[in-house]
C-alpha atoms as a PDB file:
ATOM      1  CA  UNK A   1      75.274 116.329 -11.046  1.00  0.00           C
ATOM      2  CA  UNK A   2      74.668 112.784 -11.764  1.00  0.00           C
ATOM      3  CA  UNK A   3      77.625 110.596 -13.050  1.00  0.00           C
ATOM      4  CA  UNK A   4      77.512 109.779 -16.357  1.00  0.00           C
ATOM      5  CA  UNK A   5      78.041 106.023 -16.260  1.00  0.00           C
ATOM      6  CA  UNK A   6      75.033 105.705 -14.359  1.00  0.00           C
ATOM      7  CA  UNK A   7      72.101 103.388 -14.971  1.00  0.00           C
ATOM      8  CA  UNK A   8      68.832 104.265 -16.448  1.00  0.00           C
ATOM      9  CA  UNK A   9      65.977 101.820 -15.816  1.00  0.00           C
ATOM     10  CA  UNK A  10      63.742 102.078 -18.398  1.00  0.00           C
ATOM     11  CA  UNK A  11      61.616  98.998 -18.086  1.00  0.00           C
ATOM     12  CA  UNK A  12      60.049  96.620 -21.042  1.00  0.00           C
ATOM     13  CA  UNK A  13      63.202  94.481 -22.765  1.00  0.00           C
ATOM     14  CA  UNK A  14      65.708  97.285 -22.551  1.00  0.00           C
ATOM     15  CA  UNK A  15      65.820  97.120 -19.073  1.00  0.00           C
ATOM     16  CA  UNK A  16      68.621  99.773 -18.501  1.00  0.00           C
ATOM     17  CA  UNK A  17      70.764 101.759 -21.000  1.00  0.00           C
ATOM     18  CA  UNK A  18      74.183 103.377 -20.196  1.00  0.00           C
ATOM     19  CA  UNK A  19      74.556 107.152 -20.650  1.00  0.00           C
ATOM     20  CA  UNK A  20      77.994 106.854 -20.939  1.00  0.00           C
ATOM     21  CA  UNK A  21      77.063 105.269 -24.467  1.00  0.00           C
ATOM     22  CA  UNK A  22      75.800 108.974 -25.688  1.00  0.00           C
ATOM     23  CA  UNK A  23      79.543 110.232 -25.332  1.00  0.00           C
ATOM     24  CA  UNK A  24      81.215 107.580 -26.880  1.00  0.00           C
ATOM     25  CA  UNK A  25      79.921 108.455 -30.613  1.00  0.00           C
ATOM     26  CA  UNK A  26      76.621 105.900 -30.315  1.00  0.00           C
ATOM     27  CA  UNK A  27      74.238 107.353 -32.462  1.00  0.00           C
ATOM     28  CA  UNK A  28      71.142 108.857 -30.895  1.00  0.00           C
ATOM     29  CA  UNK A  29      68.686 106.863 -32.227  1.00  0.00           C
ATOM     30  CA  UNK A  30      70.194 104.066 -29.619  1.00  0.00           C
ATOM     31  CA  UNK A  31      67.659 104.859 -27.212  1.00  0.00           C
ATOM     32  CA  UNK A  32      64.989 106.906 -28.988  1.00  0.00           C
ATOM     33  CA  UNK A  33      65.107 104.849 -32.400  1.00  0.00           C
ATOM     34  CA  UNK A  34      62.112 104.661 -34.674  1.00  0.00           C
ATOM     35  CA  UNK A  35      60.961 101.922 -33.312  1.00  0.00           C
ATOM     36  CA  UNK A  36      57.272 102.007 -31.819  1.00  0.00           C
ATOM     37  CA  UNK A  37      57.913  99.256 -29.217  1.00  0.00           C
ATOM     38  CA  UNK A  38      61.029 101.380 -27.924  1.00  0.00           C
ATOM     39  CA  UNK A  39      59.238 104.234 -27.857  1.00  0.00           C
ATOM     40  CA  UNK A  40      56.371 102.540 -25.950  1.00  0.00           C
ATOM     41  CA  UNK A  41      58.510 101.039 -23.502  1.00  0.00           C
ATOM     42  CA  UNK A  42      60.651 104.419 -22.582  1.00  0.00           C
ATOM     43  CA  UNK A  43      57.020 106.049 -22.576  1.00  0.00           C
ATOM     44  CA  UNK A  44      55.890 103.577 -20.091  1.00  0.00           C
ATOM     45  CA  UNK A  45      59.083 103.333 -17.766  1.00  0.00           C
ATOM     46  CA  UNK A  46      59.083 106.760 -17.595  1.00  0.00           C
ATOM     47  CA  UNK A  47      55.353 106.608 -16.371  1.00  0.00           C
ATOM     48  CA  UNK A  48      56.401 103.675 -13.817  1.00  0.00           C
ATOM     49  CA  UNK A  49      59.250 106.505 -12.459  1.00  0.00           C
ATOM     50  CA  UNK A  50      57.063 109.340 -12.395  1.00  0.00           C
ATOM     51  CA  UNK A  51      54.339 107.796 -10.432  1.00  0.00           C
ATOM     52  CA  UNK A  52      56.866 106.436  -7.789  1.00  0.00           C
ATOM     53  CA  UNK A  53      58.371 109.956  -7.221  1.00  0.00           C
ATOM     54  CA  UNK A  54      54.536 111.120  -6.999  1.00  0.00           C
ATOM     55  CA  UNK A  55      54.219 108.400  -3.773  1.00  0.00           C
ATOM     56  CA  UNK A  56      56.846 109.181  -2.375  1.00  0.00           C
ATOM     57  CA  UNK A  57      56.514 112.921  -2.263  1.00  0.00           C
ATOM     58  CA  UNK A  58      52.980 112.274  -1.105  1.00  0.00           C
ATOM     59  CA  UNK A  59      54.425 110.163   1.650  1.00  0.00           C
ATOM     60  CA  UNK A  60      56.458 112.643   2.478  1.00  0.00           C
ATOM     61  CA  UNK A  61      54.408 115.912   2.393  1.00  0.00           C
ATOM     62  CA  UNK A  62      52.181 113.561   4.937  1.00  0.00           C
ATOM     63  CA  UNK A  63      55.200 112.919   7.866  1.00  0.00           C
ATOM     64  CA  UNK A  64      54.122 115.736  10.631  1.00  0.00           C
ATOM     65  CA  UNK A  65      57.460 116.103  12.741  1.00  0.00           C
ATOM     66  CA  UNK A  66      57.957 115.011  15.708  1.00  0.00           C
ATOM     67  CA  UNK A  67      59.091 117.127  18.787  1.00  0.00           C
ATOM     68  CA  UNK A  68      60.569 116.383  21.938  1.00  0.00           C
ATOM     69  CA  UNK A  69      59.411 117.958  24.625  1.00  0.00           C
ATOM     70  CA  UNK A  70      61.532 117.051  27.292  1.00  0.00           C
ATOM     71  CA  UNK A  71      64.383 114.480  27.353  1.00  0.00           C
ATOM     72  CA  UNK A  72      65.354 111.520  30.426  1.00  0.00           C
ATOM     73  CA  UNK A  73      67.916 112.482  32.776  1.00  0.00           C
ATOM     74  CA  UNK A  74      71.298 112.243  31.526  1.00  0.00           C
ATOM     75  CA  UNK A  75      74.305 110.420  33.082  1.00  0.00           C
ATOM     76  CA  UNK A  76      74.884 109.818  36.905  1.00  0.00           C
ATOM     77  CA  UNK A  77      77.429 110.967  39.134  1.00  0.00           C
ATOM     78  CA  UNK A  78      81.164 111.554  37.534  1.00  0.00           C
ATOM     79  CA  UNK A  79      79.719 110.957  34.024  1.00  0.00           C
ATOM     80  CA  UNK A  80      81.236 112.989  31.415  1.00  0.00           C
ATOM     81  CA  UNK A  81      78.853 112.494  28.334  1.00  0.00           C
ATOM     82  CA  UNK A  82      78.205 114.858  25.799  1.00  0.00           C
ATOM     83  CA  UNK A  83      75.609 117.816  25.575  1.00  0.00           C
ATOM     84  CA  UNK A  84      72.632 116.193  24.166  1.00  0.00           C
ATOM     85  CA  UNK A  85      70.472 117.947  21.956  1.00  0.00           C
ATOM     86  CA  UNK A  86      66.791 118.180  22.435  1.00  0.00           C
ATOM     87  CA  UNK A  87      63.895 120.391  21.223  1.00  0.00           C
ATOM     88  CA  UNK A  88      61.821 122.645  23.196  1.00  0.00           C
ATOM     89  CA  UNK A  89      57.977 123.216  22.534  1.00  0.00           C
ATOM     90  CA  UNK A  90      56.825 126.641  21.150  1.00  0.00           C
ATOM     91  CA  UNK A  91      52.936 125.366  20.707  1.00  0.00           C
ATOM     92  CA  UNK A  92      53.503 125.077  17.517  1.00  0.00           C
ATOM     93  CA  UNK A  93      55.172 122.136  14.837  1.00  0.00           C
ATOM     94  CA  UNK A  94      58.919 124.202  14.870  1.00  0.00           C
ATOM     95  CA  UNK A  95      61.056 123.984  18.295  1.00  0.00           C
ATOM     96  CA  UNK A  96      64.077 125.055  19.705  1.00  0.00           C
ATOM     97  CA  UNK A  97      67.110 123.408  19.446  1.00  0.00           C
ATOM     98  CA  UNK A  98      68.668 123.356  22.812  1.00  0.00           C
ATOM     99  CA  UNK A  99      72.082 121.965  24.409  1.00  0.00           C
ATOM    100  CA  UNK A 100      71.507 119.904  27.605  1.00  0.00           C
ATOM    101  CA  UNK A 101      74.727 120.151  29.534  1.00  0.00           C
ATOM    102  CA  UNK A 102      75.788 117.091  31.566  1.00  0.00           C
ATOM    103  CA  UNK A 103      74.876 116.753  35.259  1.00  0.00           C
ATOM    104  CA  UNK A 104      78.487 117.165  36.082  1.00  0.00           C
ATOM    105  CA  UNK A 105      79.534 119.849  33.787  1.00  0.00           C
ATOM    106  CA  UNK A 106      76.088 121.657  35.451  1.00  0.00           C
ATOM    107  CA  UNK A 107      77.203 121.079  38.909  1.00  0.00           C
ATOM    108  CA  UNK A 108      80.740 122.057  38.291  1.00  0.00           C
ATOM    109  CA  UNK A 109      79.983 125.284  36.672  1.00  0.00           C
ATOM    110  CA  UNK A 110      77.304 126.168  39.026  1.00  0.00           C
ATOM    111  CA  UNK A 111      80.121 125.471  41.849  1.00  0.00           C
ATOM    112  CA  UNK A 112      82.917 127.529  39.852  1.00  0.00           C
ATOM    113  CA  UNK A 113      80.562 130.260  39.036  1.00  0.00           C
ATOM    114  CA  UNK A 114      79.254 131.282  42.340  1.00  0.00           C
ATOM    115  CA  UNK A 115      82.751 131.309  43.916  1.00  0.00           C
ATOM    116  CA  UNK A 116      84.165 133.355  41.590  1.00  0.00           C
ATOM    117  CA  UNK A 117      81.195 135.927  41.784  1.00  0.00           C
ATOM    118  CA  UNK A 118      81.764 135.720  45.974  1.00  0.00           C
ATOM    119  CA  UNK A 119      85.176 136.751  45.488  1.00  0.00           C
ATOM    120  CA  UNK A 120      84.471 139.369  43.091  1.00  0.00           C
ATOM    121  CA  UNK A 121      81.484 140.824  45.288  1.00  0.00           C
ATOM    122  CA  UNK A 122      84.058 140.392  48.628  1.00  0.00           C
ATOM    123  CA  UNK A 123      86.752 142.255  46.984  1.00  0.00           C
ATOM    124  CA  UNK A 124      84.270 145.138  45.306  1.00  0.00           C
ATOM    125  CA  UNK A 125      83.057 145.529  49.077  1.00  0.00           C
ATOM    126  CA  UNK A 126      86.180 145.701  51.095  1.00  0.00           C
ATOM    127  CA  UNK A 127      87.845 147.955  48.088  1.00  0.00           C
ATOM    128  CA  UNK A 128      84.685 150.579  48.504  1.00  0.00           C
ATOM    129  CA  UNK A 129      85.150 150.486  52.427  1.00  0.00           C
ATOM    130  CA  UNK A 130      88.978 151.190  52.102  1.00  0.00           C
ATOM    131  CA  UNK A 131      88.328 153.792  49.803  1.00  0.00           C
ATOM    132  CA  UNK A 132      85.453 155.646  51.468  1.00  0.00           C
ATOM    133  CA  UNK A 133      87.394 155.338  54.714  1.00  0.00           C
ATOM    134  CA  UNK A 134      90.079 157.113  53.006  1.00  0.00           C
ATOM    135  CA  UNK A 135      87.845 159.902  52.193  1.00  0.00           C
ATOM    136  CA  UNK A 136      87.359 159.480  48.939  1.00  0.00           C
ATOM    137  CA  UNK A 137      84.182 160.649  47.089  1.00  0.00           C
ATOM    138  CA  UNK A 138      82.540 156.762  46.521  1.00  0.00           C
ATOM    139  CA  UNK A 139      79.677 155.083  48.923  1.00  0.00           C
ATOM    140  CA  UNK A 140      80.591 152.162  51.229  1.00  0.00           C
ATOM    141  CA  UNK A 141      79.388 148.925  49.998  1.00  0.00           C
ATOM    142  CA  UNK A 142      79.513 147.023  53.360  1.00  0.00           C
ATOM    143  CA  UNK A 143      76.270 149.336  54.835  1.00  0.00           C
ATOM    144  CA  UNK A 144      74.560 146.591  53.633  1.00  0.00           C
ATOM    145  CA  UNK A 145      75.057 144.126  56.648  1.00  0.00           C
ATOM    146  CA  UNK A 146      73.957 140.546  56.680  1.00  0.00           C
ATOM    147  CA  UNK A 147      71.588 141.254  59.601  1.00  0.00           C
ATOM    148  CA  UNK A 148      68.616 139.649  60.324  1.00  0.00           C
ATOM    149  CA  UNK A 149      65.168 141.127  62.206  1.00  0.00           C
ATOM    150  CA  UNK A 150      61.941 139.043  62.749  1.00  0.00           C
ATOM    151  CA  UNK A 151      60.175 141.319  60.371  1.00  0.00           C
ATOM    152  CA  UNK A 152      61.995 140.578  57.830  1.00  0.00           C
ATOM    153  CA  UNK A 153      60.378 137.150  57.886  1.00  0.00           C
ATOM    154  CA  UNK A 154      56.975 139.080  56.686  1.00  0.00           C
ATOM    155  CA  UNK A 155      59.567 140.875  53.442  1.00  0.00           C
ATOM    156  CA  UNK A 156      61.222 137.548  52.549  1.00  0.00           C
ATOM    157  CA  UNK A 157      57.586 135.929  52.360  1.00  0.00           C
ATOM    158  CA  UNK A 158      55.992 139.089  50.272  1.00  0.00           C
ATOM    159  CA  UNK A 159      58.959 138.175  47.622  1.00  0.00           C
ATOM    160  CA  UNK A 160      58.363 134.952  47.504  1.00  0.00           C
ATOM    161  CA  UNK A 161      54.757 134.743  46.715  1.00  0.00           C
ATOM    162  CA  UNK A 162      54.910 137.826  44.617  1.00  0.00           C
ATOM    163  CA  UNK A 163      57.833 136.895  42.549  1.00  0.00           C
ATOM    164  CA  UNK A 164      56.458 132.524  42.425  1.00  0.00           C
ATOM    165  CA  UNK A 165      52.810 133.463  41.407  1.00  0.00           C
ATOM    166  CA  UNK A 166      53.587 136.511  39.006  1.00  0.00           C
ATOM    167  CA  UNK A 167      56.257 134.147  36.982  1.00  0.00           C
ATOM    168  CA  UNK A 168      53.028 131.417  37.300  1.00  0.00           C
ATOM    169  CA  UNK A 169      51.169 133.717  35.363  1.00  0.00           C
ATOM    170  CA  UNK A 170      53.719 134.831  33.038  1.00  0.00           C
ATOM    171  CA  UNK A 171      54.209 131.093  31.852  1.00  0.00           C
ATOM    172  CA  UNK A 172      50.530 130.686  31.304  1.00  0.00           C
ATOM    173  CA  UNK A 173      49.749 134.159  29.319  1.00  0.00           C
ATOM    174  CA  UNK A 174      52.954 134.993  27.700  1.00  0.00           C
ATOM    175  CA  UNK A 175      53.944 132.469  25.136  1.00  0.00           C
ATOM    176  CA  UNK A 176      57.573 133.993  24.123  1.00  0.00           C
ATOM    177  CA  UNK A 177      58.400 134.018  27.968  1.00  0.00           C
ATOM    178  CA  UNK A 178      57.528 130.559  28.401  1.00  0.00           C
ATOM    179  CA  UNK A 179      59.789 129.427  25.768  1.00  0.00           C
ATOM    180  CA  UNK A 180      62.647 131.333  26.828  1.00  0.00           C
ATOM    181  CA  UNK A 181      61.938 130.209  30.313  1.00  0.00           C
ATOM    182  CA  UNK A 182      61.637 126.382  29.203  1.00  0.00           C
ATOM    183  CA  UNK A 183      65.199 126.812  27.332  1.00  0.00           C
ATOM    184  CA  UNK A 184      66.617 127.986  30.312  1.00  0.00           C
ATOM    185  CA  UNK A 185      65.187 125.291  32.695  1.00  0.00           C
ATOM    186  CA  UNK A 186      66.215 122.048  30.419  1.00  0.00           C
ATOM    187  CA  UNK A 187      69.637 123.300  29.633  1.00  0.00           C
ATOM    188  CA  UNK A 188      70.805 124.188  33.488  1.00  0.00           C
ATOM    189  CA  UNK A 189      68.181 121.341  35.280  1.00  0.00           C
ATOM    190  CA  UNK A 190      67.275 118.820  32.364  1.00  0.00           C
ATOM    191  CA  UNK A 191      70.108 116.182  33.497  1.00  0.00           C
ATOM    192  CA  UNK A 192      70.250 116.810  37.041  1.00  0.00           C
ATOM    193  CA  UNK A 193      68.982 115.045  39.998  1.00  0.00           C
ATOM    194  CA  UNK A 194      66.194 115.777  42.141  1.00  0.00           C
ATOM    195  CA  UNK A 195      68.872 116.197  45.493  1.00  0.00           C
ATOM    196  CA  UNK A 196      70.876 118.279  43.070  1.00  0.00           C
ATOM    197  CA  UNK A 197      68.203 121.397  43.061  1.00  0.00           C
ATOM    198  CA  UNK A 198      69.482 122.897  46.333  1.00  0.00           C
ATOM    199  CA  UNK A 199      72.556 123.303  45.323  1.00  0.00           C
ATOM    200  CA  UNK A 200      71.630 125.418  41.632  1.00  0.00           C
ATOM    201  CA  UNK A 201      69.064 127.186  43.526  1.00  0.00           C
ATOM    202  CA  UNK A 202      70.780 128.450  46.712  1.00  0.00           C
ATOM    203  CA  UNK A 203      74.691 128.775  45.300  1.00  0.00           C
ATOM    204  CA  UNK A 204      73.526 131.659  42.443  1.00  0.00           C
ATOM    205  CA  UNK A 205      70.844 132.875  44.468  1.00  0.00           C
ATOM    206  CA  UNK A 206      73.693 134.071  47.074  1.00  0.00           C
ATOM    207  CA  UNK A 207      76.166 134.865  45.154  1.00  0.00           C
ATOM    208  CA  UNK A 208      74.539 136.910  42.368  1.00  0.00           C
ATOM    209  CA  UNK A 209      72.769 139.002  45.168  1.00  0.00           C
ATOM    210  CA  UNK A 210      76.480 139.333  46.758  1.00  0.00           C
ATOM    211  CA  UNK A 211      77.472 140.975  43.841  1.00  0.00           C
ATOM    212  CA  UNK A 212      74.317 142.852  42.172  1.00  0.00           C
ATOM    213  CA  UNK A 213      72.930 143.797  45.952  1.00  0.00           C
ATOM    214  CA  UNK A 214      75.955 143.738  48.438  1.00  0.00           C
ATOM    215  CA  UNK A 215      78.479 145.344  45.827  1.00  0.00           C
ATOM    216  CA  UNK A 216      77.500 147.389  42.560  1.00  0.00           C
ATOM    217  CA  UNK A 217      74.268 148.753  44.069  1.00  0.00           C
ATOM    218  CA  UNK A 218      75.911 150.200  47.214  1.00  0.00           C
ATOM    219  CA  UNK A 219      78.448 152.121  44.956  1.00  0.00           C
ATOM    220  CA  UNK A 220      75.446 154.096  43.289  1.00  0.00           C
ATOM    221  CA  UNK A 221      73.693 154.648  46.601  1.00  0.00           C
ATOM    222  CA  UNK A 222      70.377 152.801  48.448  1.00  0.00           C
ATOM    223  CA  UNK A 223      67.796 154.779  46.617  1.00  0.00           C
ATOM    224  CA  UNK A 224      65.225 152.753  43.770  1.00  0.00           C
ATOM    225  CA  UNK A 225      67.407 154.675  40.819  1.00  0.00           C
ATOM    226  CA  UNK A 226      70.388 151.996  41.841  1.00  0.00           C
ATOM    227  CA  UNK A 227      68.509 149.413  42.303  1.00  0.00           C
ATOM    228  CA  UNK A 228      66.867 149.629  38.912  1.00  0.00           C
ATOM    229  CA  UNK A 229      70.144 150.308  36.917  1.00  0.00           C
ATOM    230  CA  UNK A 230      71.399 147.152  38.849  1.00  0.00           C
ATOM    231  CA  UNK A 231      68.282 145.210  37.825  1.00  0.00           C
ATOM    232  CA  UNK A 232      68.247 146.559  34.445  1.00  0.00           C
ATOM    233  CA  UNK A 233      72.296 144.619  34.127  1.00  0.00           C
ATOM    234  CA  UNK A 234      71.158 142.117  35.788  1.00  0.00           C
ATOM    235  CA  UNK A 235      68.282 141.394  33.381  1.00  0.00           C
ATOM    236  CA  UNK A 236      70.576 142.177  30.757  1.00  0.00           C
ATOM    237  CA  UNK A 237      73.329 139.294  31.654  1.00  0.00           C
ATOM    238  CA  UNK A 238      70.108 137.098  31.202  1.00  0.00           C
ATOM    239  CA  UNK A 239      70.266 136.999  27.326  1.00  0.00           C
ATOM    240  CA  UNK A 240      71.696 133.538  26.841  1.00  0.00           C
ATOM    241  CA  UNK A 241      71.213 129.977  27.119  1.00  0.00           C
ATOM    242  CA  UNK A 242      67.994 130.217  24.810  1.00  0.00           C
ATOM    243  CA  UNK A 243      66.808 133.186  26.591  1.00  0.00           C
ATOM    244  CA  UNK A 244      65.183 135.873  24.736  1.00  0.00           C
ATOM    245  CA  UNK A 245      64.274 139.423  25.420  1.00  0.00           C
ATOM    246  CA  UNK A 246      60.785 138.688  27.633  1.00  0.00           C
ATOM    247  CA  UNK A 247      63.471 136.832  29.973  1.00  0.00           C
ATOM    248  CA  UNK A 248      65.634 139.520  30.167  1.00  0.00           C
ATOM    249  CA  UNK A 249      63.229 141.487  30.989  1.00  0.00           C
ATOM    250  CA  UNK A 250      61.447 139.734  33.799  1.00  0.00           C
ATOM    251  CA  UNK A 251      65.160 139.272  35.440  1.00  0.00           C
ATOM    252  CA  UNK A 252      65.179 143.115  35.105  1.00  0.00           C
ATOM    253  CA  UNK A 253      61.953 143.610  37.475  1.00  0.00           C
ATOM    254  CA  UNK A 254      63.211 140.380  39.801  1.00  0.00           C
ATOM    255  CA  UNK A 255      66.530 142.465  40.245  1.00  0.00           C
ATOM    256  CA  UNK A 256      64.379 145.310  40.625  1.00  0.00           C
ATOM    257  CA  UNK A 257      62.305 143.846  43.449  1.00  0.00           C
ATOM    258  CA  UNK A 258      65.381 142.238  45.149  1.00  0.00           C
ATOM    259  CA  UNK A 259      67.290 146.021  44.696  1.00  0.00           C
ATOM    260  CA  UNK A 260      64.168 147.857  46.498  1.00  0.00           C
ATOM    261  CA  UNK A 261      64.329 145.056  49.618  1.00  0.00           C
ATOM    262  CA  UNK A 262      67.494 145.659  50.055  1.00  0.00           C
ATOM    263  CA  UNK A 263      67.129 148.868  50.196  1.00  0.00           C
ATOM    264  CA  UNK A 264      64.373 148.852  52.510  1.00  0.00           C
ATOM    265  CA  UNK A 265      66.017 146.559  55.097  1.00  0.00           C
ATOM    266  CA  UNK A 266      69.555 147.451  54.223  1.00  0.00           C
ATOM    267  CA  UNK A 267      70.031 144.041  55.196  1.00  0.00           C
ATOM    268  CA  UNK A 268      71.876 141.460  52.150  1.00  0.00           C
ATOM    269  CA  UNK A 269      70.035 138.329  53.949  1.00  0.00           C
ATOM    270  CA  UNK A 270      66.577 139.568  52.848  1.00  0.00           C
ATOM    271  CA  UNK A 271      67.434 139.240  49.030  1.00  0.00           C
ATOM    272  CA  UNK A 272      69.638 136.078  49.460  1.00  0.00           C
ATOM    273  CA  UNK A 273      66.724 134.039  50.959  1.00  0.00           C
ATOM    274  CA  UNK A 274      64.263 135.010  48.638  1.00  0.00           C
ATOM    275  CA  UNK A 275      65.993 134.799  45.620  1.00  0.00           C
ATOM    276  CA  UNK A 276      67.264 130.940  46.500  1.00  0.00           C
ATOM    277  CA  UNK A 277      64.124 130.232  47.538  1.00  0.00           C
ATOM    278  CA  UNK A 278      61.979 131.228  44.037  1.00  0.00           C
ATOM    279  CA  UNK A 279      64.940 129.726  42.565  1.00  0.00           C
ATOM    280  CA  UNK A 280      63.680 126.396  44.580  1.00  0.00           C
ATOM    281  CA  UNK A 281      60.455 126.585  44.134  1.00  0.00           C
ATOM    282  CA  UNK A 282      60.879 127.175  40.543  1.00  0.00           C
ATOM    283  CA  UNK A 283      63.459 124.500  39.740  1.00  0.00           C
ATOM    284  CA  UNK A 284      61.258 122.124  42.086  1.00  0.00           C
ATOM    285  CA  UNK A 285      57.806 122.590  39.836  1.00  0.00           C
ATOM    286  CA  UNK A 286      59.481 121.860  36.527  1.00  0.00           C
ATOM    287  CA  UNK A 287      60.865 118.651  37.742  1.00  0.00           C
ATOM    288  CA  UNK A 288      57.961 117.955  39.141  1.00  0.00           C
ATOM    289  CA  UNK A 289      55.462 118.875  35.463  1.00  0.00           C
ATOM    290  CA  UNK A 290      59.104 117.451  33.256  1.00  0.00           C
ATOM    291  CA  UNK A 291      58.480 114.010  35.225  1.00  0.00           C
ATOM    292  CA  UNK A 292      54.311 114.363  34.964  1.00  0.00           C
ATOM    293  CA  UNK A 293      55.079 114.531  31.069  1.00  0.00           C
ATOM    294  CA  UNK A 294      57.430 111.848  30.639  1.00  0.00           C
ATOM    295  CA  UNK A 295      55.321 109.656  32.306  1.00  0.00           C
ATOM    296  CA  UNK A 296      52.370 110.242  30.404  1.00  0.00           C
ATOM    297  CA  UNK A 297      54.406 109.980  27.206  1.00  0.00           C
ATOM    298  CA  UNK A 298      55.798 106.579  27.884  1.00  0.00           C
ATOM    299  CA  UNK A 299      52.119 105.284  28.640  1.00  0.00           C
END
C-alpha cells in the first residue's frame, strides 16, 4: 500500500497534490473541482502516466533473458570463496540454478569422501571373512582379489568404449539426461583445474567400486542378480547435485556393467580401472567443450 503523504504528479499548473490533504477534512472538489482547466490538466497528466507505464511494460515484455551457460574457473589454490551460482542450459529460455562449489571445498570433499568409503569397504570385507571363517551362513567378500591377467586388458577396454560412446549418445539424444549430466559436471568440475581431473576421476572411481564391487556385492553372491541390486543402489545414491531420474538411471546400468565384470573376472582391478578411466575421459571432454564455449563467447 502506498503511503498516504505521497506525491501525485499531475502535470499542467498543479504540478503535484498531496493525498494526505483528502484526510485532513479538504473538501473533494480540491482536486476534481468544477473547473474545466483542472479537469483538463488531471485528464492529460493522467494520459502522460499511462503512456509511460505502456513503454515501459513494452520494454519490458521485449528483454529475452539471458543464460549462462557455463561460468570461469573459480578461485586458485587455498581459496575459500563462496559457491557461486550459475545457470545450466535446458535448450530452452528457463535454466537450472546450480551451486558451483569452490576448487578447494571440491578437492577436499572428493579427498574425505573416498577415504571414508575405503574404510567402510575394508572393514565390510574383513568383517564378512571373519564371519564366514567362523562358519557362519554369509559369503566372503575378499573372493574378489585385486588380481590382474593380460586378458583383462581386452575387459577393461570393452568398458571403456562401451560405457564413453553409449553416454556420447545419451547426451546427444536424450535431452533430460543431458541436463542432469551438465548439473552434475559444473557443480563437482566447474572451478577446478585441468591437473585437478585425475584426482576426481581416479579417487571415487576406486573407492566406490571398493565398496559397491569389493564389499556389498560379495555378501549377496557373484551372480548378475547382485550385481544388479548393487547397481540399482548405486544408481539410486545418484539423485543429487541436480541429478534427475535419467541419471540415476544410467548409474544403475554403469553399476550394472561394472557388477557383471566383476563377476566375470572376480578380479576388483577390472572395475577400478574402468570406472576411473570413463570418469577421465568424461571429466576431460567437458573441460575441453566448457573451454571451446567460453572462448567463443568472449569473441
Amino acid at each position: 500500500m502506498l503511503p498516504l503523504n505521497i506525491e501525485v504528479k499531475l502535470g499542467g499548473n498543479f504540478s503535484c497534490v498531496k493525498l494526505s490533504s483528502l484526510w485532513q477534512g479538504r473538501r473533494h472538489s480540491y482536486l476534481f473541482g468544477s473547473s474545466p482547466n483542472l479537469r483538463d490538466d488531471f485528464r492529460e497528466g493522467f494520459k502522460t502516466f499511462a503512456s509511460r507505464k505502456s513503454e515501459r511494460k513494452q520494454r519490458k515484455d521485449r528483454e529475452v533473458p539471458q543464460i549462462t551457460l557455463l561460468t570461469e574457473n573459480i578461485g586458485g589454490a587455498g581459496s575459500e570463496e563462496a559457491p557461486a551460482s550459475t545457470e545450466v542450459s535446458s535448450g530452452t529460455t528457463s535454466g537450472v540454478q546450480v551451486e558451483v562449489a569452490s576448487r578447494t571445498a571440491v578437492l577436499q570433499a572428493c579427498i574425505l569422501t573416498s577415504a571414508g568409503l575405503l574404510l567402510f569397504s575394508v572393514l565390510i570385507r574383513q568383517v564378512s571373512h571373519l564371519a564366514y571363517s567362523n562358519g557362519l551362513p554369509i559369503h566372503d567378500a575378499t573372493e574378489v582379489k585385486f588380481e590382474f591377467e593380460t586378458w583383462h586388458i581386452g575387459l577393461v577396454l570393452l568398458l571403456v568404449v562401451l560405457i564413453s560412446s553409449s553416454r556420447y549418445i545419451l547426451l546427444k539424444a536424450w535431452p533430460d539426461f543431458a541436463e542432469s549430466s551438465e548439473a552434475a559436471n559444473q557443480q563437482v568440475l566447474g572451478s577446478l583445474e585441468p591437473l585437478d581431473l585425475p584426482v576426481v576421476a581416479v579417487l571415487p572411481g576406486i573407492s566406490e567400486e571398493l565398496l559397491f564391487r569389493g564389499g556389498l556385492m560379495p555378501l549377496f553372491g557373484l551372480d548378475w542378480k547382485s550385481a544388479l541390486a548393487t547397481g540399482a543402489i548405486f544408481g539410486i545414491l545418484h539423485l543429487n547435485g541436480g541429478r534427475k531420474y535419467s541419471y540415476a538411471i544410467w548409474a544403475t546400468i554403469v553399476g550394472f556393467a561394472y557388477g557383471l565384470a566383476t563377476v566375470a573376472s572376480s578380479s576388483l582391478v577390472i572395475p577400478m580401472v574402468s570406472h576411473s578411466l570413463n570418469n577421465l575421459i568424461g571429466g576431460f571432454f567437458w573441460y575441453l567443450n566448457s573451454n571451446s564455449i567460453s572462448k567463443k563467447k568472449l569473441k
